[in-house]
PDB file of N, CA and C in Angstrom:
ATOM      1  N   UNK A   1      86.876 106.787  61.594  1.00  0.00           N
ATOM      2  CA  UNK A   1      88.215 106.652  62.111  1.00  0.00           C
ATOM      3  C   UNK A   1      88.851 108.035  62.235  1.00  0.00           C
ATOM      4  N   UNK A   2      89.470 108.263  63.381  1.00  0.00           N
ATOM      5  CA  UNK A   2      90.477 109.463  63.139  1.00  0.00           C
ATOM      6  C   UNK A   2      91.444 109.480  62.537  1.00  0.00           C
ATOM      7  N   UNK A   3      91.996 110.629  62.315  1.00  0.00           N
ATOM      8  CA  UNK A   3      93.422 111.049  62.074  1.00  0.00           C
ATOM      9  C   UNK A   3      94.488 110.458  62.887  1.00  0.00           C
ATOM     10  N   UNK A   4      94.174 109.940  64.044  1.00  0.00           N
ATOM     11  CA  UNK A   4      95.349 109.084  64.536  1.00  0.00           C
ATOM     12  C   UNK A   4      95.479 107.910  64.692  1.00  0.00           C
ATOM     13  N   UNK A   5      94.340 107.051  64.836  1.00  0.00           N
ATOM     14  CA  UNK A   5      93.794 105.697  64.281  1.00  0.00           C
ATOM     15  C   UNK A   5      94.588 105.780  62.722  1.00  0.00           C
ATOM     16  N   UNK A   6      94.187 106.143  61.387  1.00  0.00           N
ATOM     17  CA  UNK A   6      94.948 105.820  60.372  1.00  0.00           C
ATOM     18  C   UNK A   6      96.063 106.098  60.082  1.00  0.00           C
ATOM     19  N   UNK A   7      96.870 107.087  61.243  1.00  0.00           N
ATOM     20  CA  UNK A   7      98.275 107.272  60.942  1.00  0.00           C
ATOM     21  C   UNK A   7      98.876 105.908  61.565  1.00  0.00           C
ATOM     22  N   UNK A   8      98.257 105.415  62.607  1.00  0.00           N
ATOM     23  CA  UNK A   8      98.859 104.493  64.198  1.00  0.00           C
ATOM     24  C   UNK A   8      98.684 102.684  62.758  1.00  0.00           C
ATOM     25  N   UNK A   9      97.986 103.205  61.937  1.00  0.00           N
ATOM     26  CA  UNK A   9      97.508 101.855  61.116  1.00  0.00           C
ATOM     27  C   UNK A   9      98.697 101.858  59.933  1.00  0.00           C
ATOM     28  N   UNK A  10      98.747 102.945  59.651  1.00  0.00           N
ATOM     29  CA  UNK A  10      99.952 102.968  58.386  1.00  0.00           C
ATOM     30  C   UNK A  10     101.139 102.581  59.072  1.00  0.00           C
ATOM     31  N   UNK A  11     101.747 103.572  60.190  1.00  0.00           N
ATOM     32  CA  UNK A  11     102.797 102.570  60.855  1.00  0.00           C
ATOM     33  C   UNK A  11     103.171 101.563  61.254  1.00  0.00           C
ATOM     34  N   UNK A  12     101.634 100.932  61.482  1.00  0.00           N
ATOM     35  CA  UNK A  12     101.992  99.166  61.923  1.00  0.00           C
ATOM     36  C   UNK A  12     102.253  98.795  60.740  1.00  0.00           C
ATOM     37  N   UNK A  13     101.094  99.230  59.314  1.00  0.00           N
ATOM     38  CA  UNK A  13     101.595  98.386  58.304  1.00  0.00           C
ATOM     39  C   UNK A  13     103.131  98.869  58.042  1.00  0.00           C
ATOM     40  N   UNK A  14     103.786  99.494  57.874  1.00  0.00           N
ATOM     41  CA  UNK A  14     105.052  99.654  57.207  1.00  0.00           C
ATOM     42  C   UNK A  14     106.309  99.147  57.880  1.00  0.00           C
ATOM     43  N   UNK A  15     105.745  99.054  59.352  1.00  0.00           N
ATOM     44  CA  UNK A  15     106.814  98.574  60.363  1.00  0.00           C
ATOM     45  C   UNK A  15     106.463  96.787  60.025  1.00  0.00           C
ATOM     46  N   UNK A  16     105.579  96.570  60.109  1.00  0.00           N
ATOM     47  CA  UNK A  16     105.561  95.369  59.732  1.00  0.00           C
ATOM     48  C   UNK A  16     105.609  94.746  58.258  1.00  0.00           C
ATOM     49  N   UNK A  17     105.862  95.658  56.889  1.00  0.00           N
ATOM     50  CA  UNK A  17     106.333  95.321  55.737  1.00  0.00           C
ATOM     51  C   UNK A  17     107.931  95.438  55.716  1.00  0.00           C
ATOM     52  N   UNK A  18     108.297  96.361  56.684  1.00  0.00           N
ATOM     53  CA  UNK A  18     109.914  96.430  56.738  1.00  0.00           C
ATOM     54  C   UNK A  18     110.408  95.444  57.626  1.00  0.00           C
ATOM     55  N   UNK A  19     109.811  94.661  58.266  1.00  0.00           N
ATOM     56  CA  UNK A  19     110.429  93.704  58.891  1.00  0.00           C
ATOM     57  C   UNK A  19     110.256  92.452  58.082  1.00  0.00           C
ATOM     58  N   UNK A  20     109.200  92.483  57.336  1.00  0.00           N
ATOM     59  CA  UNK A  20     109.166  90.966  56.251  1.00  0.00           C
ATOM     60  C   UNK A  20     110.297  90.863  55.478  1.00  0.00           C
ATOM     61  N   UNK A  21     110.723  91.721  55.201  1.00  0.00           N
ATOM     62  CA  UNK A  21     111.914  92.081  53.863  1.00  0.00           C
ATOM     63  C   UNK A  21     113.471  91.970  54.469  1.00  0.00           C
ATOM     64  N   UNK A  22     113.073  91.574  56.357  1.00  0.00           N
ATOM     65  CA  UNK A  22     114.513  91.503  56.614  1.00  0.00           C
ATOM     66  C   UNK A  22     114.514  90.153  56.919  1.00  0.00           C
ATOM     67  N   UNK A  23     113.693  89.232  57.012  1.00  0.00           N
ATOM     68  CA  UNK A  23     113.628  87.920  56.881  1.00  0.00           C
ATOM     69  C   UNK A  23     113.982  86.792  56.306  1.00  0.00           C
ATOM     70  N   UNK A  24     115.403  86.215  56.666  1.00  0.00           N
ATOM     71  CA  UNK A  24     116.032  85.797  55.395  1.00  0.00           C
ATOM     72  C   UNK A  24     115.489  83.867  55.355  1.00  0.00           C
ATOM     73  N   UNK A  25     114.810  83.670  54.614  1.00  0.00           N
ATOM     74  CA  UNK A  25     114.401  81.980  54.603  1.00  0.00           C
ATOM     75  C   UNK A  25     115.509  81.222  53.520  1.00  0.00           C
ATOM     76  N   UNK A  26     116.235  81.699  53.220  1.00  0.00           N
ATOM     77  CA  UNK A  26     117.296  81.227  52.589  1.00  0.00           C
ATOM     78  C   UNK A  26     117.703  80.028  52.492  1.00  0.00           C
ATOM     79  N   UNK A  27     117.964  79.467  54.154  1.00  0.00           N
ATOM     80  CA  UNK A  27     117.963  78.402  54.806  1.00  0.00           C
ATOM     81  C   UNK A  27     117.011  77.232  55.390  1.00  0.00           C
ATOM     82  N   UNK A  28     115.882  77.561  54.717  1.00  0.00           N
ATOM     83  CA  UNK A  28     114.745  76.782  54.677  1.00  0.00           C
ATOM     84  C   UNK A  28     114.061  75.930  53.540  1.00  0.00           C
ATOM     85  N   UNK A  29     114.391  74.418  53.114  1.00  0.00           N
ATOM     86  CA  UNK A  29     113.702  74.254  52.130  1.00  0.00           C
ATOM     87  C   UNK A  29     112.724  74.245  51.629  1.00  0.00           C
ATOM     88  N   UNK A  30     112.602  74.470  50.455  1.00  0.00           N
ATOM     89  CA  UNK A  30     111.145  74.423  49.918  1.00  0.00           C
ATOM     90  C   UNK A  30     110.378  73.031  50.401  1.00  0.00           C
ATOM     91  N   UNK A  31     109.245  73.132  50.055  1.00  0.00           N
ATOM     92  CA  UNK A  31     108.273  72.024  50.288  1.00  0.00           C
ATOM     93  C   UNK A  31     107.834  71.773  49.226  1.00  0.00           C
ATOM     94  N   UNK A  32     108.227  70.854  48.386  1.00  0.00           N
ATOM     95  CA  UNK A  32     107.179  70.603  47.036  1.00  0.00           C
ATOM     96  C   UNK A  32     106.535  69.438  46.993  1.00  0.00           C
ATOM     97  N   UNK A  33     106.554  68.584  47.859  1.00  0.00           N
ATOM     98  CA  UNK A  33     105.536  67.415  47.715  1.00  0.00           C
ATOM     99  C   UNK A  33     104.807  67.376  49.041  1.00  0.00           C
ATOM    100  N   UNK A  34     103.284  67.179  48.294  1.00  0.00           N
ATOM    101  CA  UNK A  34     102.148  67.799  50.261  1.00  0.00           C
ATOM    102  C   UNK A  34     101.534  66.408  49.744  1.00  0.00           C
ATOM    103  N   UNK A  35     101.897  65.044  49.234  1.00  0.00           N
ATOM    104  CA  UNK A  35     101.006  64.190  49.589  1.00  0.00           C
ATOM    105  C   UNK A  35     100.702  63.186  50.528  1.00  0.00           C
ATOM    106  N   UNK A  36     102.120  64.091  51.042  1.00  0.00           N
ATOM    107  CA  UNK A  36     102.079  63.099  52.682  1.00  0.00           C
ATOM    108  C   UNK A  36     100.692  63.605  53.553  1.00  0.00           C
ATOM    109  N   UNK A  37     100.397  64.514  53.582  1.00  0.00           N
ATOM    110  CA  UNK A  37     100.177  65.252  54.398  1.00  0.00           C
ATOM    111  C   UNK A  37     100.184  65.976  55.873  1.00  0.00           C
ATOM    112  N   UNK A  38     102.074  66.047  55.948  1.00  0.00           N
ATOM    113  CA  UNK A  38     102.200  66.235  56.901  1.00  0.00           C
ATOM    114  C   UNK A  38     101.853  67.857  57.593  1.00  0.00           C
ATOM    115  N   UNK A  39     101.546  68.599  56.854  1.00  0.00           N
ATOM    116  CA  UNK A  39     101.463  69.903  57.199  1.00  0.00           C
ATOM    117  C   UNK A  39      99.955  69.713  58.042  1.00  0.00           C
ATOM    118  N   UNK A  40     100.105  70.517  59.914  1.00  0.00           N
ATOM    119  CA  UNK A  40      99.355  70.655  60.409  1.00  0.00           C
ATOM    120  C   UNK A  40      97.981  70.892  59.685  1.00  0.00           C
ATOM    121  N   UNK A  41      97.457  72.111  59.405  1.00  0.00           N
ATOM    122  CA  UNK A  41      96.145  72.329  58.458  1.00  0.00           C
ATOM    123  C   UNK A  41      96.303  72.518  57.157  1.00  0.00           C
ATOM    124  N   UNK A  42      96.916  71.649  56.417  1.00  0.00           N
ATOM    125  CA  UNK A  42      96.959  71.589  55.130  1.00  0.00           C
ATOM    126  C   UNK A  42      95.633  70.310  55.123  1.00  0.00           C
ATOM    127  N   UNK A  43      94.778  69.872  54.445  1.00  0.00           N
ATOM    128  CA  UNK A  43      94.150  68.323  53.402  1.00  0.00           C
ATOM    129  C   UNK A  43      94.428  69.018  52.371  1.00  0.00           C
ATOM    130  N   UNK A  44      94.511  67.680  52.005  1.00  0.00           N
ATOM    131  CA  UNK A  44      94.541  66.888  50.400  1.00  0.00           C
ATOM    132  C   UNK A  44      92.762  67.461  49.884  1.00  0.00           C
ATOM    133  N   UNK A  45      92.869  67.689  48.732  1.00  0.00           N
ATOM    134  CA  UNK A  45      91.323  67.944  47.663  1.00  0.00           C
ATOM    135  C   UNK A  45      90.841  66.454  48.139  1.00  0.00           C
ATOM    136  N   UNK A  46      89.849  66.430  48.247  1.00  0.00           N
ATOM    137  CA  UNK A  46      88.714  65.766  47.938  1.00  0.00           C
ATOM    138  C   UNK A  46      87.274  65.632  46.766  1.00  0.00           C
ATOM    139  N   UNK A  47      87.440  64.668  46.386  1.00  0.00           N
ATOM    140  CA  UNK A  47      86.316  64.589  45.046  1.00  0.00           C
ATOM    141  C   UNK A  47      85.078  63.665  45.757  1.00  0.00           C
ATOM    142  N   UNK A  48      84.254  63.655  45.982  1.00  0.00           N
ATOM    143  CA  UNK A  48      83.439  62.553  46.292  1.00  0.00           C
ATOM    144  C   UNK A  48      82.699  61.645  44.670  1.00  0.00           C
ATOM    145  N   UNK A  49      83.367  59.873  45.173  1.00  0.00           N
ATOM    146  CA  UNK A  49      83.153  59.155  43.578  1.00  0.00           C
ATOM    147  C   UNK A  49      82.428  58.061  44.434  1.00  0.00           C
ATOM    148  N   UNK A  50      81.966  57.294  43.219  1.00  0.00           N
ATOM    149  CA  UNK A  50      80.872  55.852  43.853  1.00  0.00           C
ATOM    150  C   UNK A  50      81.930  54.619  43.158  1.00  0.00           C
ATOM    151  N   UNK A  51      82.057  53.790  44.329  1.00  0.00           N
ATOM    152  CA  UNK A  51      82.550  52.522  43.464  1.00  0.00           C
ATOM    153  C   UNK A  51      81.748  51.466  44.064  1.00  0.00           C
ATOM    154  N   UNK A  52      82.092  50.194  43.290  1.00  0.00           N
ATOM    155  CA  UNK A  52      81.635  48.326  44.160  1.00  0.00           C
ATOM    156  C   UNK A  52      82.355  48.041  44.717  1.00  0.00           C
ATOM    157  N   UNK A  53      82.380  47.606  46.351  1.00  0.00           N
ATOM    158  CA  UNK A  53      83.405  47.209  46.892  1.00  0.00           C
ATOM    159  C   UNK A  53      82.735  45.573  47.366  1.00  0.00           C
ATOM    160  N   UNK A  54      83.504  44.839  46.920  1.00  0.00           N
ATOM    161  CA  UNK A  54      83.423  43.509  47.608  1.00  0.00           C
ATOM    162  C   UNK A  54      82.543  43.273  48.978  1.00  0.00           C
ATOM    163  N   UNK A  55      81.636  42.767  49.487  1.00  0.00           N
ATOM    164  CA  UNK A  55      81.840  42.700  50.819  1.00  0.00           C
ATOM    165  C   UNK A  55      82.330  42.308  51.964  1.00  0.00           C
ATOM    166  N   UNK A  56      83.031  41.820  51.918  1.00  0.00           N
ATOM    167  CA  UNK A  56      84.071  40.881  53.084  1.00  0.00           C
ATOM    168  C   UNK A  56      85.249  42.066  53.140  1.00  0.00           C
ATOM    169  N   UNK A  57      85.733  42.936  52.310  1.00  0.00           N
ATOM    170  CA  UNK A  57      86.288  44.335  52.104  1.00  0.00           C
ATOM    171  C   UNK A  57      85.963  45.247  53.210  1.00  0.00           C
ATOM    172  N   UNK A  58      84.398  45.528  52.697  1.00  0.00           N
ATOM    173  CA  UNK A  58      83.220  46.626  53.197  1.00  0.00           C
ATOM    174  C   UNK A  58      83.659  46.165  54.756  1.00  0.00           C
ATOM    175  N   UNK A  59      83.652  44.896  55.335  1.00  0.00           N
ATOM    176  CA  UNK A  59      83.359  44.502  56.371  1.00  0.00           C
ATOM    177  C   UNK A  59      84.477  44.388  57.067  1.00  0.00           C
ATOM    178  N   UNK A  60      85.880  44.043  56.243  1.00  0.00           N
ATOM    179  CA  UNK A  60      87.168  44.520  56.813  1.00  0.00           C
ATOM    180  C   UNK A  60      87.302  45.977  57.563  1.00  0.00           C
ATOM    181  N   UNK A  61      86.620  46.800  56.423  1.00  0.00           N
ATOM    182  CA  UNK A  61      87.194  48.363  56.840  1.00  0.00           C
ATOM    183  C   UNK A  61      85.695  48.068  58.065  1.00  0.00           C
ATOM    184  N   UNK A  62      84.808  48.270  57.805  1.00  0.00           N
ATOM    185  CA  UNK A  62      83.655  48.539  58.952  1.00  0.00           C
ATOM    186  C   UNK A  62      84.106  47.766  60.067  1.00  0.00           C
ATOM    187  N   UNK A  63      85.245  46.804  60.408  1.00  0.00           N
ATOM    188  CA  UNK A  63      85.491  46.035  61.473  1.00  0.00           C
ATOM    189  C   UNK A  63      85.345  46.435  62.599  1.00  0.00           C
ATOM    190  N   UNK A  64      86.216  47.892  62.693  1.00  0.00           N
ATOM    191  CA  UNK A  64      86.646  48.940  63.822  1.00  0.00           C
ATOM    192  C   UNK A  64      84.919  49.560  64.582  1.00  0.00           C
ATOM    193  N   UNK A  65      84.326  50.251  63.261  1.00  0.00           N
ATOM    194  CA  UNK A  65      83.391  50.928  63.685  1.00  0.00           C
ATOM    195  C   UNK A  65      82.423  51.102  62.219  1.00  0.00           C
ATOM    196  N   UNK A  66      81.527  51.031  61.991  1.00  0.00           N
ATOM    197  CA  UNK A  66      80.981  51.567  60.391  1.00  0.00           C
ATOM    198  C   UNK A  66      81.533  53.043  60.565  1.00  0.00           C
ATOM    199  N   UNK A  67      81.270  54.278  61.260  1.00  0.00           N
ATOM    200  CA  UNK A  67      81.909  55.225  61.116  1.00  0.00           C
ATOM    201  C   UNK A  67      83.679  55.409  60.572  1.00  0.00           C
ATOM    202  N   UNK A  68      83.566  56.356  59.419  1.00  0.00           N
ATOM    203  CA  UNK A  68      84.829  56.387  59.252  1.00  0.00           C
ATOM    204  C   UNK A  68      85.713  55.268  57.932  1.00  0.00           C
ATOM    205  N   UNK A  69      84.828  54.323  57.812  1.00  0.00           N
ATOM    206  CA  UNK A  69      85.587  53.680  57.005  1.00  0.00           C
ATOM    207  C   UNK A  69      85.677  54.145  55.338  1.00  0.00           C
ATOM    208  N   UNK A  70      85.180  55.138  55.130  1.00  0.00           N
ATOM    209  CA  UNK A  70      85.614  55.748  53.733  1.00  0.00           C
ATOM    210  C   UNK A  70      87.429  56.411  54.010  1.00  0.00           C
ATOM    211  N   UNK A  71      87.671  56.926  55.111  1.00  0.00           N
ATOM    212  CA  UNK A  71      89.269  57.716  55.896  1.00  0.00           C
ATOM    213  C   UNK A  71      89.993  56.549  55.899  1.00  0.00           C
ATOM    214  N   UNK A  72      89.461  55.372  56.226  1.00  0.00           N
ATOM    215  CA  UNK A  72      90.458  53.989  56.629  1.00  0.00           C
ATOM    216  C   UNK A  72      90.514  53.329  54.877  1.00  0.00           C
ATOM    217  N   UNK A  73      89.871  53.738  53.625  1.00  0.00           N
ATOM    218  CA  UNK A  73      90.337  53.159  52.465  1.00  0.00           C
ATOM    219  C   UNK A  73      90.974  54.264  52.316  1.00  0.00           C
ATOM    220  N   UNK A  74      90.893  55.474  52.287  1.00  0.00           N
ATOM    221  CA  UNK A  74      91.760  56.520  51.813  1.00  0.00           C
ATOM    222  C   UNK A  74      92.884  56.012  52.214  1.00  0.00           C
ATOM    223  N   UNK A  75      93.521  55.735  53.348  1.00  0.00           N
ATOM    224  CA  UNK A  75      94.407  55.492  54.279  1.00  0.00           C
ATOM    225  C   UNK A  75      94.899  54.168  53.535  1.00  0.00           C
ATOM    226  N   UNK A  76      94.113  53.234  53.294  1.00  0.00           N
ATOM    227  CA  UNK A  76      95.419  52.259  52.970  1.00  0.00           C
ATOM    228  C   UNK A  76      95.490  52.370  51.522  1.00  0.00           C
ATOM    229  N   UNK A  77      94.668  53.174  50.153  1.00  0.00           N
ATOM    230  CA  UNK A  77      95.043  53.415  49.499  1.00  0.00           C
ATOM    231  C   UNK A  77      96.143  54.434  49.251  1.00  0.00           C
ATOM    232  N   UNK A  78      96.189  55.513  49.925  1.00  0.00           N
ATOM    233  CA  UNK A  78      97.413  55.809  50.327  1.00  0.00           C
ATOM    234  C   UNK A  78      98.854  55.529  50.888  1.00  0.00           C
ATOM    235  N   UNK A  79      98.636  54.129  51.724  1.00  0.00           N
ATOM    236  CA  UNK A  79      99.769  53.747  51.911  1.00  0.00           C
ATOM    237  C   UNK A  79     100.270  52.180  50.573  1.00  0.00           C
ATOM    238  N   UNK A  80      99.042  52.200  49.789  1.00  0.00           N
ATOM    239  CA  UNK A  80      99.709  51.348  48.767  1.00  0.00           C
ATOM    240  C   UNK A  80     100.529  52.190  48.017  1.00  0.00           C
ATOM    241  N   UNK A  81      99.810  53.393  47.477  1.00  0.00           N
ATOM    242  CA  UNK A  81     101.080  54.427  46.889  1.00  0.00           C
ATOM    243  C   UNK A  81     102.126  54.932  47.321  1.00  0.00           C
ATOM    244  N   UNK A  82     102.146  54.987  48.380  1.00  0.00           N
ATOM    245  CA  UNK A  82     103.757  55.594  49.139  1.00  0.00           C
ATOM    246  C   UNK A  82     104.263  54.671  49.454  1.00  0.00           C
ATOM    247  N   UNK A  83     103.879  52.997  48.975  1.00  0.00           N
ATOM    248  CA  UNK A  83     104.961  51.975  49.033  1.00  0.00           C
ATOM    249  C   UNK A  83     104.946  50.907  47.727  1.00  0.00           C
ATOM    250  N   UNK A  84     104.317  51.920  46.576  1.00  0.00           N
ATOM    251  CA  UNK A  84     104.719  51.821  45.216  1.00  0.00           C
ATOM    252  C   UNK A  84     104.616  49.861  44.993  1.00  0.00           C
ATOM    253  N   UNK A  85     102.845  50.240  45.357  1.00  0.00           N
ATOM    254  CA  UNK A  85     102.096  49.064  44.880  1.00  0.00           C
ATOM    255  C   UNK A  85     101.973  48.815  43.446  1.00  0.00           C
ATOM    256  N   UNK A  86     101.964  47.710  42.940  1.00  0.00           N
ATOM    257  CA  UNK A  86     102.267  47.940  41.624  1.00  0.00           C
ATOM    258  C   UNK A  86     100.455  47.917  40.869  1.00  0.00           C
ATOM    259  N   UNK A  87      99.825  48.922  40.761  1.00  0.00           N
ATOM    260  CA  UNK A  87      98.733  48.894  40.302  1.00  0.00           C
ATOM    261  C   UNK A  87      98.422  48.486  38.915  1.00  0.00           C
ATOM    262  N   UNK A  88      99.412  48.621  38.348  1.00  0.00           N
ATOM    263  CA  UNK A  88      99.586  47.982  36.501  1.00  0.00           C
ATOM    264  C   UNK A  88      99.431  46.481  36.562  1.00  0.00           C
ATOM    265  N   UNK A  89      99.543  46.160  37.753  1.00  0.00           N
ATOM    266  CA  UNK A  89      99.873  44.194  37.528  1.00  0.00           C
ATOM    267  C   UNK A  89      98.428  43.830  37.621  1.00  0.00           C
ATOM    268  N   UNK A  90      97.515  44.429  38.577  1.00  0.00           N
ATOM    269  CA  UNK A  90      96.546  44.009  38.911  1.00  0.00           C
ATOM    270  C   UNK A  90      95.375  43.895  38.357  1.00  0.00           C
TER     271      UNK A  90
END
């Protein structure tokens, strides 16, 4: 690299650290709950687990397509929790 390549590099960085610092988000709330997952490229962790599923279940979710139906239990186990299924009763 030259001498003017790393001067032309320090100025971008500093011009562009002095402009972060004038950035006021003040007016922006925080985000503290991501289990919606509404954030464009945010997912949720994934664990891969084994369970027994009924078959008439298996065959509910496989209705659509066999592809995919592990996303379609995520999906309505997810929407039992965000409509505060009562899992203690069951």
């Amino acid at each position: 690299m030259t001498r003017k390549q790393t001067g032309a590099s320090n100025s971008t960085t500093k011009r562009v650290s002095e402009l972060r610092k004038k950035i006021d988000l003040s007016d922006i709330p925080e985000i503290k709950d991501f289990s919606s997952g509404h954030l464009r490229n945010w997912k949720p962790a994934k664990k891969p687990v084994s369970f027994r599923i009924d078959l008439d279940n298996l065959e509910w979710l496989q209705s659509v397509g066999v592809k995919g139906y592990q996303k379609k239990m995520n999906a309505v186990i997810r929407w039992a929790k965000q409509n505060h299924c009562p899992i203690a009763t069951l």
